[in-house]
Protein backbone atom coordinates (compact mmCIF):
# COMPACT_ATOMS: atom_id res chain seq x y z
CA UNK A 1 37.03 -5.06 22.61
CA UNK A 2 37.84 -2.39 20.18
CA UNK A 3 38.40 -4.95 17.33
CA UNK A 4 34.69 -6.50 18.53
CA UNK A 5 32.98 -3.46 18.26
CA UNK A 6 33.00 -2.62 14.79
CA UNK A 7 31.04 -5.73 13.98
CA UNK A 8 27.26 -5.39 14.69
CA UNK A 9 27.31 -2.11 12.40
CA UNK A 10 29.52 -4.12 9.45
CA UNK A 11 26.65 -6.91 9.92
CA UNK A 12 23.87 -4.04 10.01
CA UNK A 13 25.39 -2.33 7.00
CA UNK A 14 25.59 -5.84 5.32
CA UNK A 15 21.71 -6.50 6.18
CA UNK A 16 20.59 -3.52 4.31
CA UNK A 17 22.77 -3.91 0.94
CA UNK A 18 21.48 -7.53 1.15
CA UNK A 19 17.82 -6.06 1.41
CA UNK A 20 19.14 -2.91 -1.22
CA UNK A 21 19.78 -6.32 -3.89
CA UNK A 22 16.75 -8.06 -2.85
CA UNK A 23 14.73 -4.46 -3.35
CA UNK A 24 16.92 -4.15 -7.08
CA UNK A 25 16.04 -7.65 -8.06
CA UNK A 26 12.29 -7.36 -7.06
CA UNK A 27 11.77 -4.19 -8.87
CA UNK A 28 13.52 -4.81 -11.99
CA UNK A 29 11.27 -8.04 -12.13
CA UNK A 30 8.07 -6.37 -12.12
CA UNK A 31 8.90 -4.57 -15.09
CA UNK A 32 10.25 -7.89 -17.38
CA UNK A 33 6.77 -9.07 -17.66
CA UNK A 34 3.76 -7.62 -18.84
CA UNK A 35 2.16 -7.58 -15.31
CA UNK A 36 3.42 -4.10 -14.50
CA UNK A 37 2.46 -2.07 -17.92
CA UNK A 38 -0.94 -3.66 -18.05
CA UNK A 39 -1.52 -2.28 -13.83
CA UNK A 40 0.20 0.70 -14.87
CA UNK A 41 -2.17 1.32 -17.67
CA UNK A 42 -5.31 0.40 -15.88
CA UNK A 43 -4.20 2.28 -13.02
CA UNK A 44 -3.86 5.42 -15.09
CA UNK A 45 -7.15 4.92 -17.32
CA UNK A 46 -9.60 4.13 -14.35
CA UNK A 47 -8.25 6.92 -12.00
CA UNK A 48 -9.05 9.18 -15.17
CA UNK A 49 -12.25 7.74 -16.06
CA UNK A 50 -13.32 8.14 -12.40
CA UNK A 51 -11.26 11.65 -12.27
CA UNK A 52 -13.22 13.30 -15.18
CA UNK A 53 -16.15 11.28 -15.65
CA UNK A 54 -19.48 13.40 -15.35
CA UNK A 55 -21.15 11.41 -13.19
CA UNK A 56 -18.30 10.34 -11.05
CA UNK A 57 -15.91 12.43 -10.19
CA UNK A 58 -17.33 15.44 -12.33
CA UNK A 59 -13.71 17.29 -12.42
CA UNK A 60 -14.66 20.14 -14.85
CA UNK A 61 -18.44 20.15 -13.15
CA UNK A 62 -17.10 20.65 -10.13
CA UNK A 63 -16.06 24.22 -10.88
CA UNK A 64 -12.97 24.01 -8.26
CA UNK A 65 -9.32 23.84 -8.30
CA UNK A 66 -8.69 21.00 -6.53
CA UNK A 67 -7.82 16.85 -7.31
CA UNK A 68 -10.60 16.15 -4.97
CA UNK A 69 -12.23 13.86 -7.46
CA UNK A 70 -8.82 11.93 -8.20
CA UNK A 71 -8.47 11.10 -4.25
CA UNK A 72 -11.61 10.35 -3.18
CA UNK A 73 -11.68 7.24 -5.26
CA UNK A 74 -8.19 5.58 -4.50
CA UNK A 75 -8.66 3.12 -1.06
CA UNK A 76 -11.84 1.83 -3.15
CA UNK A 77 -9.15 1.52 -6.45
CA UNK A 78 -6.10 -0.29 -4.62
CA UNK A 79 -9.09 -2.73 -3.06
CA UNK A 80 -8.46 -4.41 -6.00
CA UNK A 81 -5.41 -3.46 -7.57
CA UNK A 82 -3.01 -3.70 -4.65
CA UNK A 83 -3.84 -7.46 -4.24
CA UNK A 84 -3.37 -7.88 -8.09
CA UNK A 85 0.33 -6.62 -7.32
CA UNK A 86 0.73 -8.17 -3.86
CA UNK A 87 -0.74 -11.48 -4.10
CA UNK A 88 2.52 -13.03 -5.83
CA UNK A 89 4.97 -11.59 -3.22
CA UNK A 90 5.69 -14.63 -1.63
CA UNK A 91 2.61 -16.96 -3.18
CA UNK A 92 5.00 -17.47 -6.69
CA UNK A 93 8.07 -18.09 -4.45
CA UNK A 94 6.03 -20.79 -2.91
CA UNK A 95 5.02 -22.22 -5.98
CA UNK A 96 7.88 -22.40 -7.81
CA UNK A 97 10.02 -23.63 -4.31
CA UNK A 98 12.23 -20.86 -4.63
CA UNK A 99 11.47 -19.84 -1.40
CA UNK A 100 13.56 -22.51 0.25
CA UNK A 101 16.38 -20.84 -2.18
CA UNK A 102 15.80 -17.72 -0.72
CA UNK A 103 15.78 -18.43 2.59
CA UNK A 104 19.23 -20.47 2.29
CA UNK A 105 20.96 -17.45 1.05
CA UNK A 106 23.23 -15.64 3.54
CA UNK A 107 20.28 -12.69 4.06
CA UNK A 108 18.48 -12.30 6.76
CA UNK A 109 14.39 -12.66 6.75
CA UNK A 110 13.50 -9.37 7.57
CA UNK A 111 16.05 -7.90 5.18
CA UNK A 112 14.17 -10.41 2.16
CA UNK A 113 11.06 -9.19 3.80
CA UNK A 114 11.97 -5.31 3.50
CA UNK A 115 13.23 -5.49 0.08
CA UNK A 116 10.29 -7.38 -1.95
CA UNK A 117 7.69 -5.03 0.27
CA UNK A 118 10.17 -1.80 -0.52
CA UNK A 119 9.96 -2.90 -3.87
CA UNK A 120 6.19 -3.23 -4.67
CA UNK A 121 5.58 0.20 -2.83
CA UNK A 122 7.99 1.87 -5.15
CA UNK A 123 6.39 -0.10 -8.16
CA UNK A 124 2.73 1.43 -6.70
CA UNK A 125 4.76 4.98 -6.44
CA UNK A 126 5.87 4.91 -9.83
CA UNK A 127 2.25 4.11 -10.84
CA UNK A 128 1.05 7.26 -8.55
CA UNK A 129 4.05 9.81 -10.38
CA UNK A 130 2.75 9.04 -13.37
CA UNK A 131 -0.48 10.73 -12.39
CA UNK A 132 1.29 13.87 -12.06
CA UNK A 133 0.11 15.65 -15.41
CA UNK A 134 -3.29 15.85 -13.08
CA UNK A 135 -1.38 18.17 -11.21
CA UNK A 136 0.27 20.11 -14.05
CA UNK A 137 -3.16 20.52 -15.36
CA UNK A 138 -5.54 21.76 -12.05
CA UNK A 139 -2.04 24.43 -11.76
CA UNK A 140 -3.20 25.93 -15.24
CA UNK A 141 -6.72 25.89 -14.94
CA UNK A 142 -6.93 27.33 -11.46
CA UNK A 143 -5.01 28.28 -8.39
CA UNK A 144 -5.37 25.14 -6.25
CA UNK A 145 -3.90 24.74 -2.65
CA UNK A 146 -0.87 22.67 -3.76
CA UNK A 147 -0.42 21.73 -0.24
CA UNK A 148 -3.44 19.88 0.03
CA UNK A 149 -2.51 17.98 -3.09
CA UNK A 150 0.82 17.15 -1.76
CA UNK A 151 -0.80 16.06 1.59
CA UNK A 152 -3.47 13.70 -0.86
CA UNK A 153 -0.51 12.38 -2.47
CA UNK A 154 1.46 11.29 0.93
CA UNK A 155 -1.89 9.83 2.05
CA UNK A 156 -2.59 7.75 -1.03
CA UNK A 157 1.01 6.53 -0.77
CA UNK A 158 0.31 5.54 2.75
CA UNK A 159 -2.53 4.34 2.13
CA UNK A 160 -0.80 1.95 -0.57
CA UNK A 161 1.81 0.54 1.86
CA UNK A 162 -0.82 -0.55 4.18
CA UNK A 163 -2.50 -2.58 1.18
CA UNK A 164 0.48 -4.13 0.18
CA UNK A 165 1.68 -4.88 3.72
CA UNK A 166 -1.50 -7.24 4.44
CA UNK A 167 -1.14 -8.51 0.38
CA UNK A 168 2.40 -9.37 2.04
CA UNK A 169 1.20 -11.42 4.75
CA UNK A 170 -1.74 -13.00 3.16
CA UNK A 171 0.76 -14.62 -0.22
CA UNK A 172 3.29 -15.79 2.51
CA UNK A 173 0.63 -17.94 3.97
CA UNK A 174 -0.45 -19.65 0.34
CA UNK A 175 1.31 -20.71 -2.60
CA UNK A 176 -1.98 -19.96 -4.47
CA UNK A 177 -2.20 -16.30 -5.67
CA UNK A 178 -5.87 -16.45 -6.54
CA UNK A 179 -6.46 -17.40 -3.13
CA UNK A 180 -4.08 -14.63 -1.68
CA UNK A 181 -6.14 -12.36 -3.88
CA UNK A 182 -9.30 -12.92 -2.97
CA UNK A 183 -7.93 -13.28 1.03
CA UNK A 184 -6.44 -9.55 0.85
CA UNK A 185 -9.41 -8.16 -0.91
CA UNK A 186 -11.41 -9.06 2.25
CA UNK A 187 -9.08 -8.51 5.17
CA UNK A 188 -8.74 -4.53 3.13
CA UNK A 189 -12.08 -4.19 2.87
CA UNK A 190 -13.21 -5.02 6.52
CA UNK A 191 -10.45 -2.29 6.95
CA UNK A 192 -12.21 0.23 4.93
CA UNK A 193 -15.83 -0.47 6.16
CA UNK A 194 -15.52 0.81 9.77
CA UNK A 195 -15.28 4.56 8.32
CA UNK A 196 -17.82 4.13 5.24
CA UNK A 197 -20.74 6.26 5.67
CA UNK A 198 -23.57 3.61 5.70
CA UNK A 199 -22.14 1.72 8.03
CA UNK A 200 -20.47 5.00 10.35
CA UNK A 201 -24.53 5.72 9.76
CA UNK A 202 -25.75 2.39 11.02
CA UNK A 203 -23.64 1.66 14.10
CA UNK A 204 -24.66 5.30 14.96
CA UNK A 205 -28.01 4.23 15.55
CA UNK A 206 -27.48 1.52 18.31
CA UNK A 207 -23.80 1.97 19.79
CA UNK A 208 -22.50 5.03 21.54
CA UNK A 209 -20.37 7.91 19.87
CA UNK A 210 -16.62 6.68 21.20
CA UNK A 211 -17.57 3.79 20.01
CA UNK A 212 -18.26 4.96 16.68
CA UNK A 213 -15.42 7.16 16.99
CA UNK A 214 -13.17 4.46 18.13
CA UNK A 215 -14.24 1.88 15.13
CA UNK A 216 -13.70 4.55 12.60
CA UNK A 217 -10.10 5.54 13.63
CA UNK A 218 -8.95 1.95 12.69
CA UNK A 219 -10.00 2.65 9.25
CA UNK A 220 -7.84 3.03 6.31
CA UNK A 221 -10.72 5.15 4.79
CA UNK A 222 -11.44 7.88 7.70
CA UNK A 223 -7.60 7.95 7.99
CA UNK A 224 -6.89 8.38 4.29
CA UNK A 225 -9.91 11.08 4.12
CA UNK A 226 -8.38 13.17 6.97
CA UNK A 227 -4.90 13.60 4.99
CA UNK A 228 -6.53 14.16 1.74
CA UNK A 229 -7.88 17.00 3.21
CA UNK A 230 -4.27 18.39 3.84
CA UNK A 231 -4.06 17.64 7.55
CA UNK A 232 -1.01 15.74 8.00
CA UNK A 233 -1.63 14.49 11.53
CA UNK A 234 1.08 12.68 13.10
CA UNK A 235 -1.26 10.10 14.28
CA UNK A 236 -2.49 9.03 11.00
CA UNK A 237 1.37 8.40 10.43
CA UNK A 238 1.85 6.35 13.14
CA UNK A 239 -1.55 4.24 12.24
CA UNK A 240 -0.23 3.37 8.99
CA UNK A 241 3.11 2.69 10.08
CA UNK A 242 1.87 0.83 12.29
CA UNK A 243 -0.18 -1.23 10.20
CA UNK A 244 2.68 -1.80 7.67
CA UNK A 245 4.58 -2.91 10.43
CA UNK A 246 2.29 -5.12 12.07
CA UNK A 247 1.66 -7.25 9.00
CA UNK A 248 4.94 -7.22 8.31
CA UNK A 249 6.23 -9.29 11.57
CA UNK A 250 2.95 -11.34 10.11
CA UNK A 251 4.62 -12.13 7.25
CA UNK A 252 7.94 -13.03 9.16
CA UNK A 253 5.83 -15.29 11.19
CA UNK A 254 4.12 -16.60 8.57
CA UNK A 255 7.29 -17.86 6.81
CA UNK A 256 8.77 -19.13 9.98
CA UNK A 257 6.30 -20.89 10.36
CA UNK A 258 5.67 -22.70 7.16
CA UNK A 259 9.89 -23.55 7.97
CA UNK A 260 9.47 -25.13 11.03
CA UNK A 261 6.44 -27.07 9.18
């Protein structure tokens, strides 16, 4: 017994430096094409045209220390970027039939599953980091509550992982990443539109308040505007964890399934 009981941590252990390669490999490859500099650099021009822009986020109009006008525009921004960076997650592995590769290799699913997901949130991090001169430059103009920016930041990370964890499940279910595109465009937005104003505004006028109440708390907007006002409540946590974890066993299923096909 004490020579068996060493072995479901050695397999554990060998799981997650599986997943820890898969996670290298996927990273790495984002940057060895163009894909990544040209999201990178659209990510970064947008979020500043929207940022400083007079009419849109009015930063300097605003007359406030604060990266209000950077936040308030991101779970409309990964709508369509985090599809553009999810949709070949497992789509191009279909296509190219190096899925059946994959799944030959001593790894298991979830650990395959981890590390590509892992890796396009870090990609999506790296993206967000690189916003940080924003920061740097509401600290020298003002006195902001860097709390509340920190709190945005988590959020907006969140946020991302939620995206890319339906982008995840959508590409394992087609080979074609237009298709997955377009797919996770919709299944986000009908996630976002349950705590938009005109339509919090227009189920206000025939359905009761908890049910109001209870249709905005499954969306990623409400949530994401409740932490980008600094309050880090442990429920909004566990909702996007929870999301990124749900659509995750999707995407296990998914590719189970298309095996057993």
């Amino acid at each position: 017994m004490s020579d068996a009981a060493p072995i479901a941590p050695r397999r554990v252990a060998g799981s997650v430096q599986r997943m820890a390669a898969v996670f290298r490999r996927e990273l790495s490859g984002y940057f060895v094409t163009p894909v990544a500099y040209v999201f990178i650099v659209i990510f970064l021009l947008v979020t500043g045209l929207f940022t400083f822009s007079r009419d849109l986020g009015g930063f300097f109009e605003r007359g406030q220390a604060d990266l209000r006008p950077f936040f308030v525009f991101h779970p409309w921004l990964y709508l369509f970027l985090i599809p553009a960076v999810s949709m070949r997650l497992w789509a191009e592995e279909r296509r190219q039939g190096t899925i059946e590769l994959l799944m030959t290799l001593p790894i298991p699913l979830w650990a395959a599953i981890v590390g590509k997901f892992l890796a396009a949130w870090a990609f999506v991090a790296i993206a967000l980091v690189l916003t940080s001169p924003l920061w740097v430059t509401v600290n020298y103009l003002g006195d902001p509550d860097n709390g509340v920016i920190f709190a945005g930041y988590i959020g907006s990370l969140l946020m991302a992982g939620a995206y890319l964890a339906i982008g995840s499940c959508v590409s394992a279910l087609t080979r074609n990443q237009v298709i997955a595109f377009i797919i996770t465009v919709v299944v986000c937005f009908a996630f976002l539109l349950p705590g938009f104003g005109p339509v919090t505004a227009l189920l206000s006028a025939w359905a009761p308040p908890r049910l109001v109440e209870a249709a905005a708390s499954f969306s990623f907007l409400a949530r994401f505007e409740s932490v980008a006002k600094g309050v880090l409540d442990l429920r909004d946590m566990v909702y996007f964890a929870s999301v990124i974890a749900l659509f995750l066993f999707g995407t296990a299923a998914a590719i189970e399934g298309k095996k057993a096909a």
